[in-house]
PDB file of N, CA and C in Angstrom:
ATOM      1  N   UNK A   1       0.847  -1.188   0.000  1.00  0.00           N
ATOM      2  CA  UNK A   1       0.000   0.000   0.000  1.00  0.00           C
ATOM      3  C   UNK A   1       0.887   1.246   0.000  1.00  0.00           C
ATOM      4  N   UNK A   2       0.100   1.745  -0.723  1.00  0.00           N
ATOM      5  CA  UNK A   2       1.596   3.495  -1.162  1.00  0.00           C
ATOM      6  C   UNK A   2       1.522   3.976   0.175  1.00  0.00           C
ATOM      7  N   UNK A   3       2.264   4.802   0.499  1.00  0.00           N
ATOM      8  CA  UNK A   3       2.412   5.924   1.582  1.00  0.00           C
ATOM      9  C   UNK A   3       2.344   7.293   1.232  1.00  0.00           C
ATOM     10  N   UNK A   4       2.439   8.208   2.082  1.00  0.00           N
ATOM     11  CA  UNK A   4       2.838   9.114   2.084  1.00  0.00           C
ATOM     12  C   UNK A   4       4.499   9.528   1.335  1.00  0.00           C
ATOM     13  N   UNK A   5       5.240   8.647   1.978  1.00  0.00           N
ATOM     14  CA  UNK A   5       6.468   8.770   1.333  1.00  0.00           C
ATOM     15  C   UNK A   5       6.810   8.512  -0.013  1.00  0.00           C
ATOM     16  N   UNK A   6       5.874   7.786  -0.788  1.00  0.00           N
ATOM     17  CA  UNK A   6       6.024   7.376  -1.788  1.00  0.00           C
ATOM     18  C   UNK A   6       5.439   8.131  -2.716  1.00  0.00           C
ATOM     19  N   UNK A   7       4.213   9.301  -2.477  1.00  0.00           N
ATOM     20  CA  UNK A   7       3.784  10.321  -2.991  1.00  0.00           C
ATOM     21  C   UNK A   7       5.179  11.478  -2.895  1.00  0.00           C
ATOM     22  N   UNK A   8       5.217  11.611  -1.724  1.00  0.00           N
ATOM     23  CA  UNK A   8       6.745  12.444  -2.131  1.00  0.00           C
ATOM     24  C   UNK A   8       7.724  12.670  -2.831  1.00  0.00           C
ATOM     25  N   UNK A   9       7.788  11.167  -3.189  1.00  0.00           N
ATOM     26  CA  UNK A   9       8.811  10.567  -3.995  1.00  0.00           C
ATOM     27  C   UNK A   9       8.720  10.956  -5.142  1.00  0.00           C
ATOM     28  N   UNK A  10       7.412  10.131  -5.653  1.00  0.00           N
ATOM     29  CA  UNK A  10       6.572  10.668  -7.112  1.00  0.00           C
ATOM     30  C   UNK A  10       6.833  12.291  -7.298  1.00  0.00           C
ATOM     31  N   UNK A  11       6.519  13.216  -6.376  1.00  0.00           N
ATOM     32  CA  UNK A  11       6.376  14.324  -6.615  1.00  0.00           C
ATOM     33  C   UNK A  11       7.810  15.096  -6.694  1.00  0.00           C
ATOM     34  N   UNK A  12       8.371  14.552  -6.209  1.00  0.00           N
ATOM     35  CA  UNK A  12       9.854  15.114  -5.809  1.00  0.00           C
ATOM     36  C   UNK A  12      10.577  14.685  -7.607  1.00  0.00           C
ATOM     37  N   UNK A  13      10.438  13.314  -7.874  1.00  0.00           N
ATOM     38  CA  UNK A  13      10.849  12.737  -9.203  1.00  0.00           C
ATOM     39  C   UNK A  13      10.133  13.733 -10.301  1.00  0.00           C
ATOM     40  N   UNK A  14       8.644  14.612  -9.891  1.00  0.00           N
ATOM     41  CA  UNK A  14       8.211  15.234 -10.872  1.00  0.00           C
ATOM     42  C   UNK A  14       8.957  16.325 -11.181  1.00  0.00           C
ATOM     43  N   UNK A  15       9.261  17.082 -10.104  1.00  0.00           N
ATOM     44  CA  UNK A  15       9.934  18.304  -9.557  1.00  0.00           C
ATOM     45  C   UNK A  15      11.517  18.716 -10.770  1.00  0.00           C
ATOM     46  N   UNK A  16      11.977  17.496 -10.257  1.00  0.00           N
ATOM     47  CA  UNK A  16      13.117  17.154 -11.464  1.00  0.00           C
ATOM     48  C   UNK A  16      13.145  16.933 -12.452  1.00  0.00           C
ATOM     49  N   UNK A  17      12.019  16.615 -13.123  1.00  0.00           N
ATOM     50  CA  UNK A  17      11.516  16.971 -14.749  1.00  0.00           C
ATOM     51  C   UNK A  17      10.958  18.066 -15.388  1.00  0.00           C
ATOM     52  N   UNK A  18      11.208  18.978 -14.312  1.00  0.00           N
ATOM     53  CA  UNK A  18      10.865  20.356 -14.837  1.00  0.00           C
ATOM     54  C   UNK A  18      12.186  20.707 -15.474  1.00  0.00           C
ATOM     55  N   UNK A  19      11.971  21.544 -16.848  1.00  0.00           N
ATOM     56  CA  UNK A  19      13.633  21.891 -17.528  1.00  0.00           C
ATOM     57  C   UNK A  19      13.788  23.250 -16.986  1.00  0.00           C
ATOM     58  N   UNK A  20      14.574  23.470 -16.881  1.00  0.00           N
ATOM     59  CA  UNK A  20      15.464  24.479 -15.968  1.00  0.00           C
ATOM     60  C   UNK A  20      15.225  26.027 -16.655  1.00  0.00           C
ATOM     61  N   UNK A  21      15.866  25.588 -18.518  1.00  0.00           N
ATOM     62  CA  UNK A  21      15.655  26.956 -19.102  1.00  0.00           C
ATOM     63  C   UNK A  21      14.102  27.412 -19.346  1.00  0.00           C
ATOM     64  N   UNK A  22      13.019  26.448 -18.665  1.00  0.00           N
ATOM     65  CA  UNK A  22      12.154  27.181 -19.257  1.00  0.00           C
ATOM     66  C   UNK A  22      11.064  27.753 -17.754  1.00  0.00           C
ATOM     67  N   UNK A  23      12.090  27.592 -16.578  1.00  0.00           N
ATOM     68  CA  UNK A  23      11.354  27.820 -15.375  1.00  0.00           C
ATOM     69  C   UNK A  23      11.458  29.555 -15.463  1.00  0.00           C
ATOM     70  N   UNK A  24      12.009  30.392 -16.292  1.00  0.00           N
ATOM     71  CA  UNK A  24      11.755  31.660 -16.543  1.00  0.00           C
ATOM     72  C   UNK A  24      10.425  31.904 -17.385  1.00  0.00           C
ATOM     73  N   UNK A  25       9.420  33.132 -16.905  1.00  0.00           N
ATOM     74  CA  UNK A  25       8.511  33.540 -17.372  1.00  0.00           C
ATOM     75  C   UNK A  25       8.322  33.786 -19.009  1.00  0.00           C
ATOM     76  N   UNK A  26       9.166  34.302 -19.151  1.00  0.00           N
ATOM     77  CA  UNK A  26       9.759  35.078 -20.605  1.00  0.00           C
ATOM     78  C   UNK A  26       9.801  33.824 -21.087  1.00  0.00           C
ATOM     79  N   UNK A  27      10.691  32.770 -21.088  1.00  0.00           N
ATOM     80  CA  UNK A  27      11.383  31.605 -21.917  1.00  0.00           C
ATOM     81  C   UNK A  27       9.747  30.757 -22.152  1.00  0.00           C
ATOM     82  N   UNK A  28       9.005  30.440 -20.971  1.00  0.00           N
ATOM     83  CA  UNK A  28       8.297  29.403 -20.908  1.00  0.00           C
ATOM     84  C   UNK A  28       7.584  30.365 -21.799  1.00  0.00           C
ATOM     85  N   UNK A  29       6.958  31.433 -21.636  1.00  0.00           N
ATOM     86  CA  UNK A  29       5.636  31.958 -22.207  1.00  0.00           C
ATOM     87  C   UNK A  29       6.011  32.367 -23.834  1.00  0.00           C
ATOM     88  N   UNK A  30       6.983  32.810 -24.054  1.00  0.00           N
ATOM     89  CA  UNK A  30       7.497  32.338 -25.478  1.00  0.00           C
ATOM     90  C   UNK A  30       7.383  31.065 -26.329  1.00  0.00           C
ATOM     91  N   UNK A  31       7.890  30.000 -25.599  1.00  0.00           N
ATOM     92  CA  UNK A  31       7.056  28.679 -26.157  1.00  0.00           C
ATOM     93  C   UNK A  31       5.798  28.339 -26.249  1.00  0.00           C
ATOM     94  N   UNK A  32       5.158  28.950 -25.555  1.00  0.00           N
ATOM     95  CA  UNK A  32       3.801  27.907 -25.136  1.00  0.00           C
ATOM     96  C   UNK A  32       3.082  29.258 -26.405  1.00  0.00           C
ATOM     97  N   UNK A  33       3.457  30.447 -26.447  1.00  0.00           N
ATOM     98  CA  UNK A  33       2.899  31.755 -27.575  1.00  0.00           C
ATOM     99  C   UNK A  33       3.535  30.912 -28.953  1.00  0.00           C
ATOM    100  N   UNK A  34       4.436  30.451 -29.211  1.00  0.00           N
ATOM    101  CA  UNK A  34       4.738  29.952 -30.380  1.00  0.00           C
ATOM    102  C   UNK A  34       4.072  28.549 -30.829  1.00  0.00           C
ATOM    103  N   UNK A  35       4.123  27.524 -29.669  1.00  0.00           N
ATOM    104  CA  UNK A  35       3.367  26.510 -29.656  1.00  0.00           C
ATOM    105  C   UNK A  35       2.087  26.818 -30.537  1.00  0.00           C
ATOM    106  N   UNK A  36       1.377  27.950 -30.982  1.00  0.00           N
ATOM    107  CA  UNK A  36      -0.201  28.412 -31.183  1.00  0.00           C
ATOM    108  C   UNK A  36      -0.050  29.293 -32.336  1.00  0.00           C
ATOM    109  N   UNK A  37       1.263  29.090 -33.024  1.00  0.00           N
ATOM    110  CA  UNK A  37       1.302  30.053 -34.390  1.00  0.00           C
ATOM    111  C   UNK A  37       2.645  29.280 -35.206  1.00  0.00           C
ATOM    112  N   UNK A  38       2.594  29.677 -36.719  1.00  0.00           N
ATOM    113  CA  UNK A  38       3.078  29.265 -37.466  1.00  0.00           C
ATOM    114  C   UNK A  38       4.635  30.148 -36.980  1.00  0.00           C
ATOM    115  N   UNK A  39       4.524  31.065 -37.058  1.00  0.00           N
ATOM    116  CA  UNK A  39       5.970  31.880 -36.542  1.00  0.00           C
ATOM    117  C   UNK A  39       5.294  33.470 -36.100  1.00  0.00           C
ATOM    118  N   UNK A  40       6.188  34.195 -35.227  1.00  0.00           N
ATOM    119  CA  UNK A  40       5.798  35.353 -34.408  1.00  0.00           C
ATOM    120  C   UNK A  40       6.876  36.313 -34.657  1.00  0.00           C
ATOM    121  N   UNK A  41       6.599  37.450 -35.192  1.00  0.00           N
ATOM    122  CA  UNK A  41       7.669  38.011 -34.589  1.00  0.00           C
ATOM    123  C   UNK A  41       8.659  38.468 -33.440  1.00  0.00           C
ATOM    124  N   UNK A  42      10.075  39.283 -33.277  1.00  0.00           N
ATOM    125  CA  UNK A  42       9.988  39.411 -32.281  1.00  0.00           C
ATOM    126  C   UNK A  42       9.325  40.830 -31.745  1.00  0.00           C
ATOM    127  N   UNK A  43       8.660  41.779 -32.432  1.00  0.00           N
ATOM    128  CA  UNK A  43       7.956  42.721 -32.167  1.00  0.00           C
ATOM    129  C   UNK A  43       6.843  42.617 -31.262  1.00  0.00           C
ATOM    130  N   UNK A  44       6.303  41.240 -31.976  1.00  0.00           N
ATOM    131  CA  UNK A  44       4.843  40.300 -31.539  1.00  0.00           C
ATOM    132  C   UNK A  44       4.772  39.585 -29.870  1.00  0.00           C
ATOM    133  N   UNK A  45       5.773  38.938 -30.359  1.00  0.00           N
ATOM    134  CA  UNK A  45       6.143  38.417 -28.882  1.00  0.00           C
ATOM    135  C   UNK A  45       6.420  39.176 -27.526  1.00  0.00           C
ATOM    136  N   UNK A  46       7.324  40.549 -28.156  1.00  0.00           N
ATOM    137  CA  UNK A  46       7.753  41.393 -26.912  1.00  0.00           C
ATOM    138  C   UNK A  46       6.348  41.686 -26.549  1.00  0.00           C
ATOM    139  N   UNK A  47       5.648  42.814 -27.193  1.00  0.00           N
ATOM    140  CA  UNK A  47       4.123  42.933 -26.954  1.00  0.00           C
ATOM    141  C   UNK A  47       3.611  42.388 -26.093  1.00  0.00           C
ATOM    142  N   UNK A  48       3.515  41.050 -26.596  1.00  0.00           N
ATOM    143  CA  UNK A  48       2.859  39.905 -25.609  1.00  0.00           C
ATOM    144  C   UNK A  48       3.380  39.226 -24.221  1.00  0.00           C
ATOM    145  N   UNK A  49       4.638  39.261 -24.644  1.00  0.00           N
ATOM    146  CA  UNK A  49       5.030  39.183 -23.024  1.00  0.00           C
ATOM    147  C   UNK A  49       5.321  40.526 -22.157  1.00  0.00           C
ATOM    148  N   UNK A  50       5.296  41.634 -22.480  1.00  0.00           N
ATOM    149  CA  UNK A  50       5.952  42.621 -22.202  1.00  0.00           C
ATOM    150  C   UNK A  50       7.323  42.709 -21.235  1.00  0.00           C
ATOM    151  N   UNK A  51       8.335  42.423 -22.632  1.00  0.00           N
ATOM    152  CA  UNK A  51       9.651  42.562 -22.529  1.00  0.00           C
ATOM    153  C   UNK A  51       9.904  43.249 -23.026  1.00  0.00           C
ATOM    154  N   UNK A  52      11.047  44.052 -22.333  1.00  0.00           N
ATOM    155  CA  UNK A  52      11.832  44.844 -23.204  1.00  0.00           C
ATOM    156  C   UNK A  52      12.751  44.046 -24.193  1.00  0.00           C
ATOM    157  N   UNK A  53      13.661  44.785 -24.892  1.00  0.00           N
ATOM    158  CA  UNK A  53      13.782  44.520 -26.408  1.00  0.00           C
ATOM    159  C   UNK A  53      15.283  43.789 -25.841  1.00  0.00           C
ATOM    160  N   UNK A  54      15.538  43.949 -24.978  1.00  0.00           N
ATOM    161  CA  UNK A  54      17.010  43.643 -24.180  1.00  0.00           C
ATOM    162  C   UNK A  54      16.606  41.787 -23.190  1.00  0.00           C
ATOM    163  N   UNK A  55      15.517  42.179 -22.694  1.00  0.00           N
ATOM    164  CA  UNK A  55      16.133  41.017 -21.492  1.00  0.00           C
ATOM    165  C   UNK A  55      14.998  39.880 -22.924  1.00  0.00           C
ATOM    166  N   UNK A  56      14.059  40.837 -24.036  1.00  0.00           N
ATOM    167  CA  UNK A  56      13.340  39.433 -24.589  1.00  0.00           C
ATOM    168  C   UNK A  56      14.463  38.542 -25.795  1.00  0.00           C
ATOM    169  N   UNK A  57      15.450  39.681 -26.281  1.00  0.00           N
ATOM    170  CA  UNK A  57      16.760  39.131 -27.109  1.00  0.00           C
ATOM    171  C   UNK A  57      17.355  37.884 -26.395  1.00  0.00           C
ATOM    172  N   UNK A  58      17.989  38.395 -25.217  1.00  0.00           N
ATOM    173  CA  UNK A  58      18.990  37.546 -24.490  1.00  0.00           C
ATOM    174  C   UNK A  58      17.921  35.847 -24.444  1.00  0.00           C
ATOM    175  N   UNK A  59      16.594  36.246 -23.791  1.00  0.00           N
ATOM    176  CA  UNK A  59      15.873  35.093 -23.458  1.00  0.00           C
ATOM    177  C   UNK A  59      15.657  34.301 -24.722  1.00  0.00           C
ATOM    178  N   UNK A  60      15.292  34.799 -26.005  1.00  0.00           N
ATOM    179  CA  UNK A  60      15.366  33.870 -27.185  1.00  0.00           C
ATOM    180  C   UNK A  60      16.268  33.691 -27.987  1.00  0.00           C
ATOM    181  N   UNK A  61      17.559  33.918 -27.081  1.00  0.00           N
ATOM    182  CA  UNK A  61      18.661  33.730 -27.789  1.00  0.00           C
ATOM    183  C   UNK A  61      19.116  32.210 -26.746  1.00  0.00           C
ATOM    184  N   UNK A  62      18.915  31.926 -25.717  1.00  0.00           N
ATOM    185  CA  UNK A  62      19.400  30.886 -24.694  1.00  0.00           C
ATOM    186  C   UNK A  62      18.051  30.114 -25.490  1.00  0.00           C
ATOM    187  N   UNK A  63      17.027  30.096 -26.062  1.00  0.00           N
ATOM    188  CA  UNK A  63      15.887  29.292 -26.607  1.00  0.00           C
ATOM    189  C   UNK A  63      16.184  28.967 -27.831  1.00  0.00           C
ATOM    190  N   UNK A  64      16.979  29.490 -29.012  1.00  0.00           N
ATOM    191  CA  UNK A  64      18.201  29.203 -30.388  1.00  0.00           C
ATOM    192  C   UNK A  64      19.097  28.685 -29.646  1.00  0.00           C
ATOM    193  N   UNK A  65      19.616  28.595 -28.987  1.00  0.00           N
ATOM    194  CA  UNK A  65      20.822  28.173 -28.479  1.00  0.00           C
ATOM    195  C   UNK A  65      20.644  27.131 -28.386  1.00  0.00           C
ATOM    196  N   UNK A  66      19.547  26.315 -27.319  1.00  0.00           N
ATOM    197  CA  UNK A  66      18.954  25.171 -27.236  1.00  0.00           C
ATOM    198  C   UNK A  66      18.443  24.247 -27.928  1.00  0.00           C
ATOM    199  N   UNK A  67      18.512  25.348 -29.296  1.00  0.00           N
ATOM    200  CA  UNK A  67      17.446  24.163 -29.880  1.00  0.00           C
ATOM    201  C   UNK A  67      15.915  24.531 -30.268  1.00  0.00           C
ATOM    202  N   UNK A  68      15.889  25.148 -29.524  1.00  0.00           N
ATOM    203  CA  UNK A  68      14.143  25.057 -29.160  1.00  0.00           C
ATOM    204  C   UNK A  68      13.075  26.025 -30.100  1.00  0.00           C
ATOM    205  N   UNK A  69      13.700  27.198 -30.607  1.00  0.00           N
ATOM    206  CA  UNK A  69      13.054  28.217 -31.334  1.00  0.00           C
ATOM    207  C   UNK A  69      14.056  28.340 -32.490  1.00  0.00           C
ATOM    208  N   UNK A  70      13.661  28.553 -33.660  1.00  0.00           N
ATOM    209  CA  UNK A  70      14.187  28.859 -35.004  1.00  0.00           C
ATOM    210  C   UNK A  70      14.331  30.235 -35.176  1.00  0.00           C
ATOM    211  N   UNK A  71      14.426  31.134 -36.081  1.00  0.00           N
ATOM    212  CA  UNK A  71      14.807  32.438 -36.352  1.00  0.00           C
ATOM    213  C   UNK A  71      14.885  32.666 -37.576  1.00  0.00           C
ATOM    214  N   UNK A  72      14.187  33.356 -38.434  1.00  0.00           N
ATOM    215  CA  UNK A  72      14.625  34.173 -39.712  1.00  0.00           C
ATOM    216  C   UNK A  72      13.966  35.014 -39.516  1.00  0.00           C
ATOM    217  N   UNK A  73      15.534  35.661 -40.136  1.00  0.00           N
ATOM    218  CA  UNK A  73      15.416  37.350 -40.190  1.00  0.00           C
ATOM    219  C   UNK A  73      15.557  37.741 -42.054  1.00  0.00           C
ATOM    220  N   UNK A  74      14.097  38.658 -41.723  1.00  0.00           N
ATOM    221  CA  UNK A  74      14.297  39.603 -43.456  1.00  0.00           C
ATOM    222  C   UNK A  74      13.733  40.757 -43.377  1.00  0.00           C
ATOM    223  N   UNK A  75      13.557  41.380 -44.552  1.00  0.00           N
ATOM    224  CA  UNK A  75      13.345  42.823 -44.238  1.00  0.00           C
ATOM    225  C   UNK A  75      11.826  43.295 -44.619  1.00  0.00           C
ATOM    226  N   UNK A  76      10.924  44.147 -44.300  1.00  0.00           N
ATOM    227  CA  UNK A  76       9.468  44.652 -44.302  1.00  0.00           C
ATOM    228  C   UNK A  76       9.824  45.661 -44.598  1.00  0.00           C
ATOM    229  N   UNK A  77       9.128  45.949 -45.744  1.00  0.00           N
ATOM    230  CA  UNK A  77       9.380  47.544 -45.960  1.00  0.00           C
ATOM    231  C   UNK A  77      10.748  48.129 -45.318  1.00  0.00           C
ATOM    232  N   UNK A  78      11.394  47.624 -45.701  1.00  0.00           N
ATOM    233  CA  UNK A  78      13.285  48.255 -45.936  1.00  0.00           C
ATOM    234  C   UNK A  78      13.232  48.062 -44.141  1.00  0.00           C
ATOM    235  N   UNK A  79      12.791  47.621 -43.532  1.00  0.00           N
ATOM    236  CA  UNK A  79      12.830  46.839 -42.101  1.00  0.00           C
ATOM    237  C   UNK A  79      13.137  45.860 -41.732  1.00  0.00           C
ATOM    238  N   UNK A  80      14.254  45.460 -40.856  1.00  0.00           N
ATOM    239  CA  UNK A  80      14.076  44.143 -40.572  1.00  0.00           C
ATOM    240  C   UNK A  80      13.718  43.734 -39.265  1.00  0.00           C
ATOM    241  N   UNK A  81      13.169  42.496 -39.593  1.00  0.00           N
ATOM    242  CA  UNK A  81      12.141  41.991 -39.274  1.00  0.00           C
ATOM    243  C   UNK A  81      12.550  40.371 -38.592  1.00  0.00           C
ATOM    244  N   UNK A  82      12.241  39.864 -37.376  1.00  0.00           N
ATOM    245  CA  UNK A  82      13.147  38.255 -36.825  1.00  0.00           C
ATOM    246  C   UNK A  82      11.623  37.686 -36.667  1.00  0.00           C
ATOM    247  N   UNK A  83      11.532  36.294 -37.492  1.00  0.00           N
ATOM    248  CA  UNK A  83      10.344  35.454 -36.886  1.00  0.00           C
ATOM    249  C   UNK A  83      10.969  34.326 -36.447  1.00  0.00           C
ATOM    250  N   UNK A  84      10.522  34.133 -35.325  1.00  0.00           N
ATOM    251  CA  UNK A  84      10.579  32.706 -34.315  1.00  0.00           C
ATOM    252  C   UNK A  84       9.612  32.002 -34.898  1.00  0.00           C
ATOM    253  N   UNK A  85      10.226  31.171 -34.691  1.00  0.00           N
ATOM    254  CA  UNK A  85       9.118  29.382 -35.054  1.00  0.00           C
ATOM    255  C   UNK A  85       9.989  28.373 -33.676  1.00  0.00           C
ATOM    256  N   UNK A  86       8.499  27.592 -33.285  1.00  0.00           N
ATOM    257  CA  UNK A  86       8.758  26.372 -32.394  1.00  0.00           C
ATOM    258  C   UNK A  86       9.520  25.142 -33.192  1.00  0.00           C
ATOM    259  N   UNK A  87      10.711  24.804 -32.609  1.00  0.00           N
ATOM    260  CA  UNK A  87      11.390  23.525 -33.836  1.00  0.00           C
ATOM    261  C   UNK A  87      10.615  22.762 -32.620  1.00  0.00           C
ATOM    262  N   UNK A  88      10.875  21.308 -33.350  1.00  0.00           N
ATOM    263  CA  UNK A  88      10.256  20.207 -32.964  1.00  0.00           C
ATOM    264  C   UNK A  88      10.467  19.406 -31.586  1.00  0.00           C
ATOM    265  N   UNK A  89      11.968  20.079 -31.074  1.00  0.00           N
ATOM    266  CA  UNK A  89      12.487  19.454 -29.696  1.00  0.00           C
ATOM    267  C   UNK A  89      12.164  20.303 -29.022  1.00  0.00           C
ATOM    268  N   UNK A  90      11.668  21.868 -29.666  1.00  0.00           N
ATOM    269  CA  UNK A  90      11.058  22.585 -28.453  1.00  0.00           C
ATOM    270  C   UNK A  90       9.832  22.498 -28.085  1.00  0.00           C
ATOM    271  N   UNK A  91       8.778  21.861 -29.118  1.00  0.00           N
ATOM    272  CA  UNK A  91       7.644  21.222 -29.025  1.00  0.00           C
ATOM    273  C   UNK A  91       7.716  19.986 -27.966  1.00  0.00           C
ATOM    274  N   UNK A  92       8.328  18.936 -28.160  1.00  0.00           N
ATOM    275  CA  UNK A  92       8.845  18.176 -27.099  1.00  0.00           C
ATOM    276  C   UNK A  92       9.302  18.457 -25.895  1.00  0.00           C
ATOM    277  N   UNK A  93       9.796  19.502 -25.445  1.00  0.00           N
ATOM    278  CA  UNK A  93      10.316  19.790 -24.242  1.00  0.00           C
ATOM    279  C   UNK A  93       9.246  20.671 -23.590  1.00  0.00           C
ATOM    280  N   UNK A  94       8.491  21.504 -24.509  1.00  0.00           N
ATOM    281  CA  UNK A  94       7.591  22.386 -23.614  1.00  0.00           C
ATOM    282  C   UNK A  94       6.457  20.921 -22.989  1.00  0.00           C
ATOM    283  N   UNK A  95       5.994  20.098 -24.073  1.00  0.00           N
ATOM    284  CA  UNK A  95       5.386  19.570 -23.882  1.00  0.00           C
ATOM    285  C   UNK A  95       5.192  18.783 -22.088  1.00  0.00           C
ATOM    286  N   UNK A  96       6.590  18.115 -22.190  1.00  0.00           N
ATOM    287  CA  UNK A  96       7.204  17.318 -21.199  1.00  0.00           C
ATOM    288  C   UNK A  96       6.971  18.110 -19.797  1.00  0.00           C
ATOM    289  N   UNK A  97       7.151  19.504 -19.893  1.00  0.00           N
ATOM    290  CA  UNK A  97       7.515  20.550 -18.968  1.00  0.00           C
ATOM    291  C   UNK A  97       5.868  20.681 -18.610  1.00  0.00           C
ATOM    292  N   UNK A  98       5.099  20.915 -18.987  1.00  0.00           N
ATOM    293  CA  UNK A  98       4.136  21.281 -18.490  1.00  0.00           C
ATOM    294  C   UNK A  98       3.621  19.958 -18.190  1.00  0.00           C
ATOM    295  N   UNK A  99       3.924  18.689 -18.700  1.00  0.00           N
ATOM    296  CA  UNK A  99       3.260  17.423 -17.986  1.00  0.00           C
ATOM    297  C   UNK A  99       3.652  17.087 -16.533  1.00  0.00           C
ATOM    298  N   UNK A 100       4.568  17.596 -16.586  1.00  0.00           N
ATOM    299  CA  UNK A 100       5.640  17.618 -15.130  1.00  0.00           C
ATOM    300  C   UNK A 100       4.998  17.987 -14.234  1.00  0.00           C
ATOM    301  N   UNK A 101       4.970  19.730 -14.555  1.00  0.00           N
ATOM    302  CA  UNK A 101       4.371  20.942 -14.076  1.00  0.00           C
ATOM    303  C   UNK A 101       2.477  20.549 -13.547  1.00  0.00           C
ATOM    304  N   UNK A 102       1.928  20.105 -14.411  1.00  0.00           N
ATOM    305  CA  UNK A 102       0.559  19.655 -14.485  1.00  0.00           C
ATOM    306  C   UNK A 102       0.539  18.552 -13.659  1.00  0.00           C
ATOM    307  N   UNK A 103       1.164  17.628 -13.344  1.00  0.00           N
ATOM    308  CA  UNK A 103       1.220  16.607 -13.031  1.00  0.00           C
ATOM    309  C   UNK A 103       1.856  16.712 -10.990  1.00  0.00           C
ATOM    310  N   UNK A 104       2.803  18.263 -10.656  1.00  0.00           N
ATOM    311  CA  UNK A 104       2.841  18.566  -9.447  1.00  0.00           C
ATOM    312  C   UNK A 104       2.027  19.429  -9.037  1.00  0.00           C
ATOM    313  N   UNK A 105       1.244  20.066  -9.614  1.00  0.00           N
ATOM    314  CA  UNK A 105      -0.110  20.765  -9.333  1.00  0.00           C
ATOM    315  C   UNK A 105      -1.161  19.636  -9.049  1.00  0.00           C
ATOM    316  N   UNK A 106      -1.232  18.693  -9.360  1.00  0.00           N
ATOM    317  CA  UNK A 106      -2.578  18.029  -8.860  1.00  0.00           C
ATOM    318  C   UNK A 106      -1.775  16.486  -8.001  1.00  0.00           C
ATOM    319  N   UNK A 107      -0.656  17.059  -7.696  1.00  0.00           N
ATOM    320  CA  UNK A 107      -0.710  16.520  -6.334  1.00  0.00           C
ATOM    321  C   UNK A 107      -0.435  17.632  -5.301  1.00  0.00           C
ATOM    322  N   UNK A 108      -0.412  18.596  -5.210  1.00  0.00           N
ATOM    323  CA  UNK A 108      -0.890  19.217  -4.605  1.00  0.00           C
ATOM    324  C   UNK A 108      -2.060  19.871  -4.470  1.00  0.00           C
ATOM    325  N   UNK A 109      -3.016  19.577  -5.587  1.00  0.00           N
ATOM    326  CA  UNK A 109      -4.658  19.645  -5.401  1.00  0.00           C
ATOM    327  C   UNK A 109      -5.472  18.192  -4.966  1.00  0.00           C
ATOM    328  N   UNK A 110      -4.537  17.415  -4.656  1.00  0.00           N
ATOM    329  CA  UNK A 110      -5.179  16.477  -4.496  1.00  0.00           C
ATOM    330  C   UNK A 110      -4.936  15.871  -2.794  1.00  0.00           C
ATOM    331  N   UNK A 111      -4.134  16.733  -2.097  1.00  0.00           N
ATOM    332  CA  UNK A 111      -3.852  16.577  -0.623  1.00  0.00           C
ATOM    333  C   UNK A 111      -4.981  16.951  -0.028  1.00  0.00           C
ATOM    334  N   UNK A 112      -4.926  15.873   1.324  1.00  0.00           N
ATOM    335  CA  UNK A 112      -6.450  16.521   2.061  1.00  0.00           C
ATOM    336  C   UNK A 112      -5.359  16.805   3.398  1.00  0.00           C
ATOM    337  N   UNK A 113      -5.747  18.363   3.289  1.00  0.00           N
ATOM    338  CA  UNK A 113      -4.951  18.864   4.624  1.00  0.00           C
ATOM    339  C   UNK A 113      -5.255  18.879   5.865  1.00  0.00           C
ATOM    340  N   UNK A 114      -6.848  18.041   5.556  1.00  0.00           N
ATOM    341  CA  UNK A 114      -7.346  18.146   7.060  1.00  0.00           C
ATOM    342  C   UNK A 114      -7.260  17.303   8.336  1.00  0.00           C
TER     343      UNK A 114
END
């Protein structure tokens, strides 16, 4: 019969399947905004997360770095212009991350504290 300790366990093992680069606001909410479009700009994205043009660079630059977001850059009306796209291991990893994530939320909705 499970225990208590063995829920811990579970939850503690969940804890550690959370990925690290995407426990930032900016990083995670960038994926999960791209997850829901063909590609975004980064005009689009700052907007939406409201980042500045500085800390939202650095953050989707550690998300190219990884792997996880694509990048082309061209020009709009003599402008240029960067669209992000979700690559496929960043589809996979957000995925994983929020099963994690989803998965230590309802054990902690599922404790009876009384």
């Amino acid at each position: 019969m499970p225990g208590p300790n063995d829920a811990l366990k579970r939850t503690g093992e969940r804890l550690n399947e959370l990925n690290p680069l995407l426990q930032h606001r900016t990083r995670l909410g960038a994926l999960v905004l791209l997850s829901d479009a063909d590609a975004l700009s980064f005009s689009r994205l700052k907007n939406l997360l409201k980042e500045t043009d500085g800390n939202l660079g650095a953050h989707l630059r550690k998300l190219e770095e990884a792997g996880y977001v694509g990048v082309k850059k061209e020009f709009v009306d003599r402008k240029p212009v960067s669209w992000y796209t979700l690559s496929d291991s960043g589809l996979k990893v957000l995925r994983k991350h929020l099963q994690a994530l989803g998965d230590v939320i309802s054990a902690v909705n599922g404790r009876d504290k009384t």
